[in-house]
Protein backbone atom coordinates (compact mmCIF):
# COMPACT_ATOMS: atom_id res chain seq x y z
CA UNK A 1 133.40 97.17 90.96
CA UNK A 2 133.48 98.86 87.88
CA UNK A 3 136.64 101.00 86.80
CA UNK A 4 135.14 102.97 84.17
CA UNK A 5 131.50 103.53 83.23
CA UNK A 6 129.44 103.14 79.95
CA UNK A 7 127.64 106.61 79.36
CA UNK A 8 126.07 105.06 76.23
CA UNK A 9 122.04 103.89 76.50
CA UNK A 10 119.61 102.40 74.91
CA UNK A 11 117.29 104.31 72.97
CA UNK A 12 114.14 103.01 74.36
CA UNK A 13 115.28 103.80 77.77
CA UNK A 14 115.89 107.77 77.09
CA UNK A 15 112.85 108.18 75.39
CA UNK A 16 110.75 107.02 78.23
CA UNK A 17 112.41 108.74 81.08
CA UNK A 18 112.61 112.29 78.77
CA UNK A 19 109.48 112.06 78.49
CA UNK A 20 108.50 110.93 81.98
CA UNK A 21 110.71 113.60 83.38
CA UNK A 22 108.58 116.40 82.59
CA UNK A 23 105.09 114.74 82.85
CA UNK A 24 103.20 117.30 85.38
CA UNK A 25 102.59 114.35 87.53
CA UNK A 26 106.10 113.79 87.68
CA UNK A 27 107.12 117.16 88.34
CA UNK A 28 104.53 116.93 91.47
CA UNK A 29 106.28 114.53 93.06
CA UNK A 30 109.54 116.43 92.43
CA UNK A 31 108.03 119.06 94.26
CA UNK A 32 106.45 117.29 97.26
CA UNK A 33 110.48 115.77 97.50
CA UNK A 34 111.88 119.71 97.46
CA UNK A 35 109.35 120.48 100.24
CA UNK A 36 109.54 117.59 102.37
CA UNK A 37 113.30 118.48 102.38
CA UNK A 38 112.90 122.17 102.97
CA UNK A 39 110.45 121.22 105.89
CA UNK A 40 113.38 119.27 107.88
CA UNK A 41 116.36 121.17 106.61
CA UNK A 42 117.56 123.92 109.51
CA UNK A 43 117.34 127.35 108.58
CA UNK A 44 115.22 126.29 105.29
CA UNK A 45 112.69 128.80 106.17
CA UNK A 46 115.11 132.16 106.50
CA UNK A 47 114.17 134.97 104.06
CA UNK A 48 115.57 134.60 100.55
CA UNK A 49 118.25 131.75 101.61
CA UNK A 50 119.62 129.37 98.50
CA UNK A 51 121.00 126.35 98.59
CA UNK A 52 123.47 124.32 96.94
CA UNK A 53 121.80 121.45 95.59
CA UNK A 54 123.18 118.36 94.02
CA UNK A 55 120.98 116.13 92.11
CA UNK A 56 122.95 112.46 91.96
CA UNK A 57 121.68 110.59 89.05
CA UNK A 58 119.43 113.53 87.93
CA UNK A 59 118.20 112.03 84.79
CA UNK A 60 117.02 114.34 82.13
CA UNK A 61 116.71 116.78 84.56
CA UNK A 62 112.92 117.02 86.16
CA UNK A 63 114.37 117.22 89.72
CA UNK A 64 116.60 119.80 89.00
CA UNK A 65 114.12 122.27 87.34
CA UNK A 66 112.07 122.55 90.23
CA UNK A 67 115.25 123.53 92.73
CA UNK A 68 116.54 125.94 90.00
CA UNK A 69 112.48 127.45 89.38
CA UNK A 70 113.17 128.40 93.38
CA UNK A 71 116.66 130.01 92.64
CA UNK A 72 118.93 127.63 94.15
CA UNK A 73 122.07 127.26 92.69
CA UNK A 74 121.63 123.26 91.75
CA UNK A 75 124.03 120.51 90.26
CA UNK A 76 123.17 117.66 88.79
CA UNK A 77 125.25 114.42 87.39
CA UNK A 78 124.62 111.46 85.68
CA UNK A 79 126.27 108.16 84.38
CA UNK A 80 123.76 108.41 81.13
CA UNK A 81 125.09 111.00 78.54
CA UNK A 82 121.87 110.48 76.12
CA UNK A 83 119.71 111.89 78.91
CA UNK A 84 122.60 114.60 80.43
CA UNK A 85 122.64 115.84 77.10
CA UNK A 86 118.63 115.90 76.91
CA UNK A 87 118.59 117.81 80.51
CA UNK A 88 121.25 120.41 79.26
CA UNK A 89 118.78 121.94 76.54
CA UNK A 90 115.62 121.64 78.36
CA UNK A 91 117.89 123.79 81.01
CA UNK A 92 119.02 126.19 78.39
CA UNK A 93 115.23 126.00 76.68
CA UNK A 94 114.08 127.17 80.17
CA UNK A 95 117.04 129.48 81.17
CA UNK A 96 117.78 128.02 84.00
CA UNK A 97 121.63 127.94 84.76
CA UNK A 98 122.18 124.03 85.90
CA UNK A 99 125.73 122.95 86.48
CA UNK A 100 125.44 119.43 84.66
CA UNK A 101 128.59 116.95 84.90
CA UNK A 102 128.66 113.41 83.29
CA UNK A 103 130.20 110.70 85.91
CA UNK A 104 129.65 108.14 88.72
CA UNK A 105 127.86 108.51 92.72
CA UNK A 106 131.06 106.88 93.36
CA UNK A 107 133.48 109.35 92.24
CA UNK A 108 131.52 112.90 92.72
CA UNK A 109 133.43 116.31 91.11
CA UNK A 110 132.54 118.42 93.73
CA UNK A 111 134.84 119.31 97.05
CA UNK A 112 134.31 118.55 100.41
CA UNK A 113 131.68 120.05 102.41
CA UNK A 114 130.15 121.91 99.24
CA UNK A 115 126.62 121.11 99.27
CA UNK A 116 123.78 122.13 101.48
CA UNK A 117 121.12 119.18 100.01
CA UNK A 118 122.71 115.69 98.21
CA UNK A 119 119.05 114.41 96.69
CA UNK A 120 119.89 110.75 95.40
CA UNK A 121 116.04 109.55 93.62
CA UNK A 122 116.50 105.80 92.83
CA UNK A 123 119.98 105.34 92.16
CA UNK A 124 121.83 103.06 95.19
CA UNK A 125 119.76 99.92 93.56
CA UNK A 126 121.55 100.46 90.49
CA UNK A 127 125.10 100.97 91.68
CA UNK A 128 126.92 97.67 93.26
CA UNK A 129 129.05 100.08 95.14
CA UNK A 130 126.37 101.39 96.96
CA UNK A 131 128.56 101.91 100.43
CA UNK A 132 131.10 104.33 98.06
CA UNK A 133 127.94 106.31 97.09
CA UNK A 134 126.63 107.24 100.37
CA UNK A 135 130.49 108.14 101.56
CA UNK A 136 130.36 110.57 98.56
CA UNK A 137 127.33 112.17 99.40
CA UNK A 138 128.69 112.41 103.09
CA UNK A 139 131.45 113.65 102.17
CA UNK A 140 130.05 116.85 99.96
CA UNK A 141 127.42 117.73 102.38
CA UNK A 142 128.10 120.45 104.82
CA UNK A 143 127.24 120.22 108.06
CA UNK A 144 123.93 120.48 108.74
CA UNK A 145 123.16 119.34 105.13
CA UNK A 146 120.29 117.20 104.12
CA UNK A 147 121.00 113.66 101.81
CA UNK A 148 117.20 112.73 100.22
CA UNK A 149 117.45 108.96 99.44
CA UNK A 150 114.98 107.04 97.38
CA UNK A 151 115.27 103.34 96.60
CA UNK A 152 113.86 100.04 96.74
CA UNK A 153 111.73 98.15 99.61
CA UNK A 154 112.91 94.24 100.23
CA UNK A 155 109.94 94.28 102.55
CA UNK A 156 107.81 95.19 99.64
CA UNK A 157 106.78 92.75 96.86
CA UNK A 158 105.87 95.50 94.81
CA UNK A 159 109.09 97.21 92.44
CA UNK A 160 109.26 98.65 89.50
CA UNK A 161 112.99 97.52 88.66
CA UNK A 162 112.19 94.36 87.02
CA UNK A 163 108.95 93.15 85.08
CA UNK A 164 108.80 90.22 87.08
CA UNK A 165 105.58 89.85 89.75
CA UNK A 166 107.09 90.26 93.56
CA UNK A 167 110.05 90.41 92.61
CA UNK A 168 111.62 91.93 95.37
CA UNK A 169 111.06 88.78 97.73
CA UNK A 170 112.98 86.78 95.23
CA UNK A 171 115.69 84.67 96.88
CA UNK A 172 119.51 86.07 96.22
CA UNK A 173 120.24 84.06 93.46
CA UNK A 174 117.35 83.95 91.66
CA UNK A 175 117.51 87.85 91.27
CA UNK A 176 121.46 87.32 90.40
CA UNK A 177 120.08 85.10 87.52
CA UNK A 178 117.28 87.90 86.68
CA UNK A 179 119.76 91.11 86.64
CA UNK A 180 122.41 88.75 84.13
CA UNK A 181 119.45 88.02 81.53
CA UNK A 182 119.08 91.78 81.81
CA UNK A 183 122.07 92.94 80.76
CA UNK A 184 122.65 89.91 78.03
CA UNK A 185 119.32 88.91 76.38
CA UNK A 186 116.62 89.93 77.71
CA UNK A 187 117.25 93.72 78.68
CA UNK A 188 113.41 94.44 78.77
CA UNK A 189 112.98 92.88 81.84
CA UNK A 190 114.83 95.85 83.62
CA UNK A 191 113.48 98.47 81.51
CA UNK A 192 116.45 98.55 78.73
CA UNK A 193 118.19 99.99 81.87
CA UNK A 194 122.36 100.25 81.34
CA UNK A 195 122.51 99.46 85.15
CA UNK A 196 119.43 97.49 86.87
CA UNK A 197 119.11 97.07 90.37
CA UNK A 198 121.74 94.93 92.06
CA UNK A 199 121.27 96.27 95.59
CA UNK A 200 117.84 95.60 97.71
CA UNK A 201 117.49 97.80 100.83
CA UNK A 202 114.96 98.02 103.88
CA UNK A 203 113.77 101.19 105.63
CA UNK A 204 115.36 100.07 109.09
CA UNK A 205 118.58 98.89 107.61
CA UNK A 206 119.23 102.19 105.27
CA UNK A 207 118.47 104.24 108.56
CA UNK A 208 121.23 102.45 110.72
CA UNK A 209 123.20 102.98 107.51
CA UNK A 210 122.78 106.71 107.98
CA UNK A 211 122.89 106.70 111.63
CA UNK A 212 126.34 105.15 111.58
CA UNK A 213 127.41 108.03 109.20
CA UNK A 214 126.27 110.78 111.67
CA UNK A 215 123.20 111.19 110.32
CA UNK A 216 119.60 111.70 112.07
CA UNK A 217 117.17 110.57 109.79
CA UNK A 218 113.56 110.42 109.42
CA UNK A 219 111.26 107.79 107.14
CA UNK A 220 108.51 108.47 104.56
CA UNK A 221 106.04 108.67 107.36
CA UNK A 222 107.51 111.07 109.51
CA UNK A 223 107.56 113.32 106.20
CA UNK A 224 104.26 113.64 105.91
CA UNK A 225 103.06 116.94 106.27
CA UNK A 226 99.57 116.25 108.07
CA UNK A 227 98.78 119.94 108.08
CA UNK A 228 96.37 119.16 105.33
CA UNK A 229 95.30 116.51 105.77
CA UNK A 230 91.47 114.99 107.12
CA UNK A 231 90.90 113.49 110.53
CA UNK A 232 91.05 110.09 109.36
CA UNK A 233 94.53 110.07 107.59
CA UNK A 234 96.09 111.95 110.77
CA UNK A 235 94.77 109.71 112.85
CA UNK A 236 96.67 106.92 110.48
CA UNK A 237 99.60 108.31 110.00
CA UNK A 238 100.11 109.52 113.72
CA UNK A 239 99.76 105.88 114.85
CA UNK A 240 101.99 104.81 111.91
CA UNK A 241 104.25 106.93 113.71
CA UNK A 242 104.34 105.53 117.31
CA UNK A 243 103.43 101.90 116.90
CA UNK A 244 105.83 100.30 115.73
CA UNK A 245 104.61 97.34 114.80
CA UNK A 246 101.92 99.51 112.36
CA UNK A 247 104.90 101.07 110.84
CA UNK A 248 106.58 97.88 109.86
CA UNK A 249 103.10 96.57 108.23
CA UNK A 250 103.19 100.05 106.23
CA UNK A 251 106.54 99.39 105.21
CA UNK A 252 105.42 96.34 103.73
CA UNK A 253 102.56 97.51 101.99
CA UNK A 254 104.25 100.41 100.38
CA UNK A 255 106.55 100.08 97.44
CA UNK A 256 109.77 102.11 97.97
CA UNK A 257 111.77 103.33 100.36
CA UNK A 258 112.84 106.75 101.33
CA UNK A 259 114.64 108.69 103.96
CA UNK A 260 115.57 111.87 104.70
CA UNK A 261 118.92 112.54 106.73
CA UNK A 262 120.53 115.24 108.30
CA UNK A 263 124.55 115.51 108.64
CA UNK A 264 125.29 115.84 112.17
């Protein structure tokens, strides 16, 4: 476990995720995360309430527009200072008032019980003290609070951490061998990232992660909002949700993994 943290990055690797950040596309699916949130979230839906948000490796930014576009009162850190630095003036470009603060999930500058929503997109991969990030984000939620998670899906061949075909489903070692070459010689297999992924999580053990927290949590399916959607896809997704053995084989054929908890 790391001490002390390189903010430094490679070029390559802030130019692609500014840019990314803002794509439209992008910003979609930063919306659909804001509203699957808000739909689970008690006492989203009262007139005119804000939340405290804190966006945990927030990147250049993109999640943190779309909060602060709604009013909320948002947060965001990151390890990277290239892309903090990049999120600060598209803030400022945009007027939006963001409290931005360089540092580590392990280590968050925020008191106890401050936050109403702790969104963490793709970061526990990338931190080897992943059990020190999810006590942080426990720790600043409030009761009642939501914690978005995002991350990868061992029960998935298909990533995007490593250019490497099923990578996921690579024994231990192997991948130990993988993330060394990416931070010696050959960083483009991880994307010029500062930090690849290190840590490989499944839907089922992340939720008894949460549970044992105090959290009630629910999975990507259960987020769906069905309202508009046809026949057909209701009729998959409701027996995604009650067979069990259907939801495992949709885990599996569905890169990712992401939860949604509540703090009890």
């Amino acid at each position: 476990m790391p001490t002390t943290w390189d903010h430094s990055s490679e070029e390559k690797f802030v130019e692609y995720y500014a840019e990314k950040s803002f794509l439209e596309g992008q910003l979609r699916h930063f919306r659909s995360v804001r509203d699957a949130i808000l739909r689970v979230l008690p006492d989203s839906h009262t007139t005119g309430r804000k939340f405290d948000v804190l966006d945990v490796g927030c990147n250049a930014g993109g999640q943190c527009s779309v909060w602060a576009e709604q009013g909320h009162k948002v947060h965001g850190l990151d390890v990277n200072g290239p892309l903090l630095e990049i999120a600060k003036k598209k803030a400022a470009e945009a007027r939006k008032d963001i409290d931005y603060r360089l540092g580590s999930a392990t280590e968050l500058p925020w008191p106890d019980e401050s936050m109403d929503i702790c969104i963490a997109l793709e970061l526990l991969e990338h931190v080897a003290p992943w059990e020190a990030c999810l006590q942080e984000f426990t720790r600043v939620l409030k009761p009642k609070g939501a914690l978005f998670v995002s991350t990868t899906n061992t029960l998935c061949p298909v990533q995007q951490e490593f250019n490497l075909a099923g990578y996921a489903w690579y024994p231990a070692p192997l991948k130990r061998h993988y993330e060394r070459l990416a931070v010696t010689t050959r960083p483009e297999l991880a994307n010029y990232a500062k930090y690849p992924a290190v840590n490989w999580f499944d839907p089922y053990g992340l939720r008894r992660e949460l549970k044992r927290r105090g959290f009630s949590s629910w999975d990507r399916f259960d987020l769906v909002d069905v309202s508009s959607k046809g026949g057909v896809a209701k009729l998959i997704i409701g027996s995604i949700r009650v067979l069990p053995p259907l939801r495992l084989l949709a885990h599996i054929c569905t890169p990712g993994t992401y939860l949604v908890g509540i703090k009890n």
